[in-house]
PDB file of N, CA and C in Angstrom:
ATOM      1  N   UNK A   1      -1.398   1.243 -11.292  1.00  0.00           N
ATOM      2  CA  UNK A   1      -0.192   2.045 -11.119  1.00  0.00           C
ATOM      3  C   UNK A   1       0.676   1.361 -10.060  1.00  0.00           C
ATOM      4  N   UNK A   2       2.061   1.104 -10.519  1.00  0.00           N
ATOM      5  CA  UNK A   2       2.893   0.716  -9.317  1.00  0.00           C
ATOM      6  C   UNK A   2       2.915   1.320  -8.040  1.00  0.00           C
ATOM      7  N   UNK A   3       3.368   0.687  -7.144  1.00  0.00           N
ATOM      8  CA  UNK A   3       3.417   1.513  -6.041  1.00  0.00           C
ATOM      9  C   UNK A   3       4.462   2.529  -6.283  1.00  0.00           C
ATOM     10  N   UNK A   4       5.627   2.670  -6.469  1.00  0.00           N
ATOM     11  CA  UNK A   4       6.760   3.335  -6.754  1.00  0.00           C
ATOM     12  C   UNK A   4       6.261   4.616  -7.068  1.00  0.00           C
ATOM     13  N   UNK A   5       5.886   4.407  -8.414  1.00  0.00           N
ATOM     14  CA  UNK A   5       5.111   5.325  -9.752  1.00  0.00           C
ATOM     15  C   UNK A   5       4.052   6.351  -8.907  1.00  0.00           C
ATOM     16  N   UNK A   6       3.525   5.474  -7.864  1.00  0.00           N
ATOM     17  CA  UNK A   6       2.640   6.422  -6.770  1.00  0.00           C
ATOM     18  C   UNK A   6       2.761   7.133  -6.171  1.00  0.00           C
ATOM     19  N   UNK A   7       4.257   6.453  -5.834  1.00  0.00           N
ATOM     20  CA  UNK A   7       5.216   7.578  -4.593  1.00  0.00           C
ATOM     21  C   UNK A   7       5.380   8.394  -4.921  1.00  0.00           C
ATOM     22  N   UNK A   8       6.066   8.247  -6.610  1.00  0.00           N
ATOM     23  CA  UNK A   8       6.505   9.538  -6.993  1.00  0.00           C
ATOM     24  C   UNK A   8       5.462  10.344  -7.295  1.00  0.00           C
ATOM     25  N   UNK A   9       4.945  10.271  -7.744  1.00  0.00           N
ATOM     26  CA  UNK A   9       3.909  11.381  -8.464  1.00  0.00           C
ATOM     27  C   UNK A   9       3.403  11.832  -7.051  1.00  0.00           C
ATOM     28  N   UNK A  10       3.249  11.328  -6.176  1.00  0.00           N
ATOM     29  CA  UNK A  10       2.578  12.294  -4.854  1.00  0.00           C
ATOM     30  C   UNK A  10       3.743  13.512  -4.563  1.00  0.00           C
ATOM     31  N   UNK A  11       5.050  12.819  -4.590  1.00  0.00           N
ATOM     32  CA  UNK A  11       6.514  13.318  -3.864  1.00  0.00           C
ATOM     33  C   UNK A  11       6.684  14.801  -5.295  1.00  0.00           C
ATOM     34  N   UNK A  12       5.901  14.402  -6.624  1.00  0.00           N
ATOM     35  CA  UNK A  12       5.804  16.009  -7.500  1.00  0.00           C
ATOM     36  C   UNK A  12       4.712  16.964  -7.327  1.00  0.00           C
ATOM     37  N   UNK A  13       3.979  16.212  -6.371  1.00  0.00           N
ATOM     38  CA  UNK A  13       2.757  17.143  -6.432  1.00  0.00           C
ATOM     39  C   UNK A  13       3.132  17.771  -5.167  1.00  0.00           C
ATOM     40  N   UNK A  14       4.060  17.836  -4.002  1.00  0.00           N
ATOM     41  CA  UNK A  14       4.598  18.072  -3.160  1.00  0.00           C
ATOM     42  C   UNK A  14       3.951  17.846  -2.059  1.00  0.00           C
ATOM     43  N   UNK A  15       3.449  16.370  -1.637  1.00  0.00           N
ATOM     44  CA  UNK A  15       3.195  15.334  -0.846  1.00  0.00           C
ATOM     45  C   UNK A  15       4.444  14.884  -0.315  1.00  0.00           C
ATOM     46  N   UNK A  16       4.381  14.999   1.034  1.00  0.00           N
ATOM     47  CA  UNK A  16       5.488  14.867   1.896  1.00  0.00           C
ATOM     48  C   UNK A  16       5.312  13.183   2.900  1.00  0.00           C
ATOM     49  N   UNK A  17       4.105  13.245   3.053  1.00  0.00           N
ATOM     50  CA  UNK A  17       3.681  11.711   3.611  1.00  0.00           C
ATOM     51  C   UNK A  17       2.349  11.033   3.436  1.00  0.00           C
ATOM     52  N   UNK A  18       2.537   9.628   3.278  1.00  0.00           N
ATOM     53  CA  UNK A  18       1.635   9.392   2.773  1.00  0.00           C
ATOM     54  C   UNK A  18       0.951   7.969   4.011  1.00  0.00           C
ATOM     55  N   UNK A  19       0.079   7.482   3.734  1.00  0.00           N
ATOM     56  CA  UNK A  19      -0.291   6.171   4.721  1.00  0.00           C
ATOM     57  C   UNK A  19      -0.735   4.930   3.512  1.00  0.00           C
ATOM     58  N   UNK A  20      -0.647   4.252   4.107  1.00  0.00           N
ATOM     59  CA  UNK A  20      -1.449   2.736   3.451  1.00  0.00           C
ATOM     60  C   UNK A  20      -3.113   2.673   3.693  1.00  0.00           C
ATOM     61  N   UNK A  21      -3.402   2.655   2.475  1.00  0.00           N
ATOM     62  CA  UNK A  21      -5.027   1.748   2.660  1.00  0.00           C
ATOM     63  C   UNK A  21      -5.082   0.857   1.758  1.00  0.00           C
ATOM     64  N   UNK A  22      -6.086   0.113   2.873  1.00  0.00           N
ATOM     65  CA  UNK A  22      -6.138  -1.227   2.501  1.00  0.00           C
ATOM     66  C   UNK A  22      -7.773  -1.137   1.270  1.00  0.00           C
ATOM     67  N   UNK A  23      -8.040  -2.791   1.143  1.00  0.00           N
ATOM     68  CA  UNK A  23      -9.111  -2.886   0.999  1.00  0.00           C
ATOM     69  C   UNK A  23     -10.394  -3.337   2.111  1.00  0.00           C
ATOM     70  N   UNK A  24     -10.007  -2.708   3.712  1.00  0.00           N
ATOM     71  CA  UNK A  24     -10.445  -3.340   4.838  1.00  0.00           C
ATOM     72  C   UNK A  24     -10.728  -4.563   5.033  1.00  0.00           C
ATOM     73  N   UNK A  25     -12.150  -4.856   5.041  1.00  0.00           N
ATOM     74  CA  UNK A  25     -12.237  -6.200   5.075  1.00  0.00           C
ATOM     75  C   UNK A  25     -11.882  -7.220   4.181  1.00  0.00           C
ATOM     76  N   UNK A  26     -11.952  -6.515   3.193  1.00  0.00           N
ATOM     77  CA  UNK A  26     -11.544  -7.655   2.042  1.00  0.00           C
ATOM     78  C   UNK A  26     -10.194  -7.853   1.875  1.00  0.00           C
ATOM     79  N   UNK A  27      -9.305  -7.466   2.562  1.00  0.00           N
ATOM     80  CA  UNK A  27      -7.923  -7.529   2.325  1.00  0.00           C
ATOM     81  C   UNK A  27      -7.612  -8.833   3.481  1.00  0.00           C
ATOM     82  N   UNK A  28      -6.514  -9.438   3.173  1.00  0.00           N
ATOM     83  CA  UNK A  28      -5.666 -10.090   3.976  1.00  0.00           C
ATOM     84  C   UNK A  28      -5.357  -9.762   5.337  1.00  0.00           C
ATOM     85  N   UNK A  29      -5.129 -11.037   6.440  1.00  0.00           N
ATOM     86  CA  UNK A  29      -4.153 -10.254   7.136  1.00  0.00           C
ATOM     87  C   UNK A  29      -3.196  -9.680   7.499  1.00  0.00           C
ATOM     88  N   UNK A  30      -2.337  -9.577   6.747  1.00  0.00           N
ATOM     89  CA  UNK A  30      -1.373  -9.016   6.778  1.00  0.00           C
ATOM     90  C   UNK A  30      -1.062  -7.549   6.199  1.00  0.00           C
ATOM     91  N   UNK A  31      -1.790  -7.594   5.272  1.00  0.00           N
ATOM     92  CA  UNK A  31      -2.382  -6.727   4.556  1.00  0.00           C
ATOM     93  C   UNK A  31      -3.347  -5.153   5.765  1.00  0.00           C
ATOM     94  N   UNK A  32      -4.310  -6.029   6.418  1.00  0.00           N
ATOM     95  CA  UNK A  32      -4.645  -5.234   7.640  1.00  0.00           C
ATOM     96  C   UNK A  32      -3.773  -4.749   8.183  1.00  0.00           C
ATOM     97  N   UNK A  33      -2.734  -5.131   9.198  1.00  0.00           N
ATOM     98  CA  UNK A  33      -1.392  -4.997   9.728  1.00  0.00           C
ATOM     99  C   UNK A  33      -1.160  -3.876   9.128  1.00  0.00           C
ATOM    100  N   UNK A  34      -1.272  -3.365   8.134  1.00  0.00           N
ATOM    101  CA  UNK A  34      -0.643  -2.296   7.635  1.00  0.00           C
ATOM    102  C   UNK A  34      -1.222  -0.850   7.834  1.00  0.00           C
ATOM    103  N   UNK A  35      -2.782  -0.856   7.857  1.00  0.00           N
ATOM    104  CA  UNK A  35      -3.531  -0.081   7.007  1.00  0.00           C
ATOM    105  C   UNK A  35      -3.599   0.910   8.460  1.00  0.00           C
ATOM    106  N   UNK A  36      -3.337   2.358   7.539  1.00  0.00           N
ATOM    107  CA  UNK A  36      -3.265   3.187   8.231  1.00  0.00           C
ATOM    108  C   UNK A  36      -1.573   3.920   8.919  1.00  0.00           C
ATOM    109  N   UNK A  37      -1.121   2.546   8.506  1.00  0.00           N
ATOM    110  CA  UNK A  37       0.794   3.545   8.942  1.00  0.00           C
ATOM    111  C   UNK A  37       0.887   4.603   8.059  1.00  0.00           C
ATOM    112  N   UNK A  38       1.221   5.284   8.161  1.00  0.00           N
ATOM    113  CA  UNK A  38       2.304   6.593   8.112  1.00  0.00           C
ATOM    114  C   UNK A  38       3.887   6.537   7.188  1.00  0.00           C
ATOM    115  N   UNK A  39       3.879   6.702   6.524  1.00  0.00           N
ATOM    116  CA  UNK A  39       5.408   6.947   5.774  1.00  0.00           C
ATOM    117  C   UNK A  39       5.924   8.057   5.393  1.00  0.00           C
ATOM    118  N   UNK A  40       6.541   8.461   5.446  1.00  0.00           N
ATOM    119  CA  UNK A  40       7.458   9.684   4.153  1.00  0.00           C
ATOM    120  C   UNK A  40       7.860   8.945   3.221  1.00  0.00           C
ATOM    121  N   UNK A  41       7.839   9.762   2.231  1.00  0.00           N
ATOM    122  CA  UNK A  41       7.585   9.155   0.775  1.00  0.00           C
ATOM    123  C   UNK A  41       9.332   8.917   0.718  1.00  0.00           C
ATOM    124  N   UNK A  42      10.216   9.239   1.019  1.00  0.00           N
ATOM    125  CA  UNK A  42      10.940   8.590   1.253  1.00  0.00           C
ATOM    126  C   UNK A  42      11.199   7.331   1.931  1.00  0.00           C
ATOM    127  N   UNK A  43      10.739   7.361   3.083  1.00  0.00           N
ATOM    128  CA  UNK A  43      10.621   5.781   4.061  1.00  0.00           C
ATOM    129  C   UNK A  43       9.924   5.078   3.113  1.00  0.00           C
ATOM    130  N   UNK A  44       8.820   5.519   2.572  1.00  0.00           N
ATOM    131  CA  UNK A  44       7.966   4.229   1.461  1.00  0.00           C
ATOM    132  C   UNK A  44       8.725   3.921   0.679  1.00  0.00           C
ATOM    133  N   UNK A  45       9.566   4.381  -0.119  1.00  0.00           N
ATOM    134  CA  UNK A  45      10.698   4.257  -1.414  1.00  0.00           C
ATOM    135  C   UNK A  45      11.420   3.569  -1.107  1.00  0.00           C
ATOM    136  N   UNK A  46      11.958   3.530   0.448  1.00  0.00           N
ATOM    137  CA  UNK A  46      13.304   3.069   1.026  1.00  0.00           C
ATOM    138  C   UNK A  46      12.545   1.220   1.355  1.00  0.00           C
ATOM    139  N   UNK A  47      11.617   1.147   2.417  1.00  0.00           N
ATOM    140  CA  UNK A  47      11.146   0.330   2.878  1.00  0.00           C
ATOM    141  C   UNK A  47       9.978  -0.604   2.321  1.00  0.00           C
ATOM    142  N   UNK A  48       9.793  -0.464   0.625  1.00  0.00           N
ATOM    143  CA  UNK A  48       8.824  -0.704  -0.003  1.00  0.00           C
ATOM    144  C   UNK A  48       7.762  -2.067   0.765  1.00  0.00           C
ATOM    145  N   UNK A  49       6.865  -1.294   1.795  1.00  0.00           N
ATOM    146  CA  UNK A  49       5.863  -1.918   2.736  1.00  0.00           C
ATOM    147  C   UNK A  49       4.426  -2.496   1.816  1.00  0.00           C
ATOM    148  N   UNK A  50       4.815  -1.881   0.405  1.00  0.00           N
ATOM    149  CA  UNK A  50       3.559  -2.676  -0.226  1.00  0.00           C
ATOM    150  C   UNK A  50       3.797  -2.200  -2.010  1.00  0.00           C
ATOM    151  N   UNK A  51       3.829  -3.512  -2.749  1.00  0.00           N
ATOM    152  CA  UNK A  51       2.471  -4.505  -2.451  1.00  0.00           C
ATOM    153  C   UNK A  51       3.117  -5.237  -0.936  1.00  0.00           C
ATOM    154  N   UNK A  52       2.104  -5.284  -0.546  1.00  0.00           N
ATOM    155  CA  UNK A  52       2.839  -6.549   0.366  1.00  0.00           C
ATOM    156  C   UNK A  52       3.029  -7.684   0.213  1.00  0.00           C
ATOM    157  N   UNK A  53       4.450  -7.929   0.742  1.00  0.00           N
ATOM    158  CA  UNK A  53       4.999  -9.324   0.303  1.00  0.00           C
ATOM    159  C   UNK A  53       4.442 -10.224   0.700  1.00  0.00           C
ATOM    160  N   UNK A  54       3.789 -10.718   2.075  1.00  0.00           N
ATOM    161  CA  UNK A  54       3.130 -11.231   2.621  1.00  0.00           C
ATOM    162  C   UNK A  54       1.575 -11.657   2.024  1.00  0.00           C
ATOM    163  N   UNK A  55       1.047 -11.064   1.552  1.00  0.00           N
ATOM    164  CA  UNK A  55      -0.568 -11.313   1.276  1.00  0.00           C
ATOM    165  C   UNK A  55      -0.668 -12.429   0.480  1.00  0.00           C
ATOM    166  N   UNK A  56      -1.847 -12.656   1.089  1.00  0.00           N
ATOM    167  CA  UNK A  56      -2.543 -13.896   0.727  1.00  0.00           C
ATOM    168  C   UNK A  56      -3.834 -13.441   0.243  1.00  0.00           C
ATOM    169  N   UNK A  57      -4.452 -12.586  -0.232  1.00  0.00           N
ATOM    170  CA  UNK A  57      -5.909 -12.151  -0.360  1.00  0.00           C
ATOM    171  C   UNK A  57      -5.732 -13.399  -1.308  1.00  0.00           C
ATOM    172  N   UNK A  58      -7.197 -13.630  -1.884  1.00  0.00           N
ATOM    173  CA  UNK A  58      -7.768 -14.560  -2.644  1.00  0.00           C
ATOM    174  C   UNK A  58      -8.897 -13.650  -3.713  1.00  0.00           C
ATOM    175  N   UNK A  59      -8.377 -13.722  -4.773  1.00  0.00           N
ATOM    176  CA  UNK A  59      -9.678 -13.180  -5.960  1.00  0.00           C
ATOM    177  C   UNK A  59     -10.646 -14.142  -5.563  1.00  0.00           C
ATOM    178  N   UNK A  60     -10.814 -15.210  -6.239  1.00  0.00           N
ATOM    179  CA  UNK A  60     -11.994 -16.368  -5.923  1.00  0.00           C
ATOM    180  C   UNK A  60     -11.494 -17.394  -5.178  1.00  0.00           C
ATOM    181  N   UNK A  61     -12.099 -18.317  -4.459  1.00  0.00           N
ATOM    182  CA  UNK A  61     -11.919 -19.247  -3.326  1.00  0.00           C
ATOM    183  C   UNK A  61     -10.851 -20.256  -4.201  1.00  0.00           C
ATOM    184  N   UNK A  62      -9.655 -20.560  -3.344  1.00  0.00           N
ATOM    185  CA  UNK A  62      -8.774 -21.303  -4.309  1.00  0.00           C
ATOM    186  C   UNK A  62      -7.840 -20.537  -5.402  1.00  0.00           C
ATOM    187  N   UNK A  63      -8.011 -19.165  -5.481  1.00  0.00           N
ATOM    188  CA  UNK A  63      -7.294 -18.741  -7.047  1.00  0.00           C
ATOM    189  C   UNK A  63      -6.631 -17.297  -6.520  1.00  0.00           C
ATOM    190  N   UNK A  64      -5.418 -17.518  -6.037  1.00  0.00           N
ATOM    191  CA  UNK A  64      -4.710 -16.217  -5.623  1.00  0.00           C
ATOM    192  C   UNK A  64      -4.730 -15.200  -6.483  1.00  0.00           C
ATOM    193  N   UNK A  65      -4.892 -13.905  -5.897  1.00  0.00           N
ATOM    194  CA  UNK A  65      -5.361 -12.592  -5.599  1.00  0.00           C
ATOM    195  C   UNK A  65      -3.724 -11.702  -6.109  1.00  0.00           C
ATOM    196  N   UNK A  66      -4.207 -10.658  -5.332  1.00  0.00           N
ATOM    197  CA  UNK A  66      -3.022  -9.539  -5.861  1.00  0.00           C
ATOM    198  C   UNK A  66      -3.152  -8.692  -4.460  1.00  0.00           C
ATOM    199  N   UNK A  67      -1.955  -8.204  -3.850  1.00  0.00           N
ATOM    200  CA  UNK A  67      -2.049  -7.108  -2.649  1.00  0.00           C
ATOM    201  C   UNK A  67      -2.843  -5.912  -3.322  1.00  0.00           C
ATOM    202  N   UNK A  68      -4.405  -5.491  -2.615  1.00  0.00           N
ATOM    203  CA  UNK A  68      -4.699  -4.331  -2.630  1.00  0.00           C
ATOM    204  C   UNK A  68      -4.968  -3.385  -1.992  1.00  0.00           C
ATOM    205  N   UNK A  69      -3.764  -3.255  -1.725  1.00  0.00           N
ATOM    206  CA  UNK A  69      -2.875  -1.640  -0.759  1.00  0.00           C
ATOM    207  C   UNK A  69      -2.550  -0.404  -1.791  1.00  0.00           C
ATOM    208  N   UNK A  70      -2.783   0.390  -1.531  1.00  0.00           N
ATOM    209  CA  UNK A  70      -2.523   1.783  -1.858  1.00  0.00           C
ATOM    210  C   UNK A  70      -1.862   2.621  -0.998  1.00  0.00           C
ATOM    211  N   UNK A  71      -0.917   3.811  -1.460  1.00  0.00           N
ATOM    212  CA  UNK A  71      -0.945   5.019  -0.760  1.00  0.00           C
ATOM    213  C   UNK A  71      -1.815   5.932  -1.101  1.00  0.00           C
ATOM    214  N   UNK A  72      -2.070   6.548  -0.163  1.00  0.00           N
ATOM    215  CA  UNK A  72      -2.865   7.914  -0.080  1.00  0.00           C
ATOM    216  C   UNK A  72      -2.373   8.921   0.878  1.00  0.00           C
ATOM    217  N   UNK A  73      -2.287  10.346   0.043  1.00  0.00           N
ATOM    218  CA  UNK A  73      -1.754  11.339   0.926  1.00  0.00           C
ATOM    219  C   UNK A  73      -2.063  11.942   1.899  1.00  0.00           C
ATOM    220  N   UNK A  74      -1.040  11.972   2.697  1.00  0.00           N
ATOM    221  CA  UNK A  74      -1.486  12.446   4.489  1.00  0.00           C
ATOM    222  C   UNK A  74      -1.438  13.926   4.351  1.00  0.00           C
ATOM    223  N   UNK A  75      -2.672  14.478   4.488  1.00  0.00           N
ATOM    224  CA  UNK A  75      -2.467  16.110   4.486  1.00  0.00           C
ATOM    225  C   UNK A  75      -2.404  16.389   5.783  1.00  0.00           C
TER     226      UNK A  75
END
């Protein structure tokens, strides 16, 4: 699921903010950097903080990866 597509469907279920998780260790650094901010699903929409542009994760040694960041809702 896109990130977008995520936002929204939290922002109908009437999810007001949401945070980033990562895949902890297995994620990038930059990717880390993230995990755990805070957004309004507006600020996420506005400031699209992920996928992140930045990441470098690696599927297998040598063979680039995909950002795996999620939102999840802040109750």
């Amino acid at each position: 699921m896109s990130a977008k597509i995520e936002l929204m469907a939290n922002q109908q279920k009437g999810i007001e903010r949401v945070f980033v998780f990562t895949g902890g260790d297995a994620s990038c650094s930059e990717c880390q950097k993230l995990s755990g901010r805070v957004y309004t699903i507006d600020e996420a929409l506005r400031e699209k903080p992920i996928p992140c542009k930045a990441c470098s994760h690696q599927l297998h040694e040598g063979r680039e990866g995909w950002c795996m960041c999620r939102y999840m809702p802040q109750h």
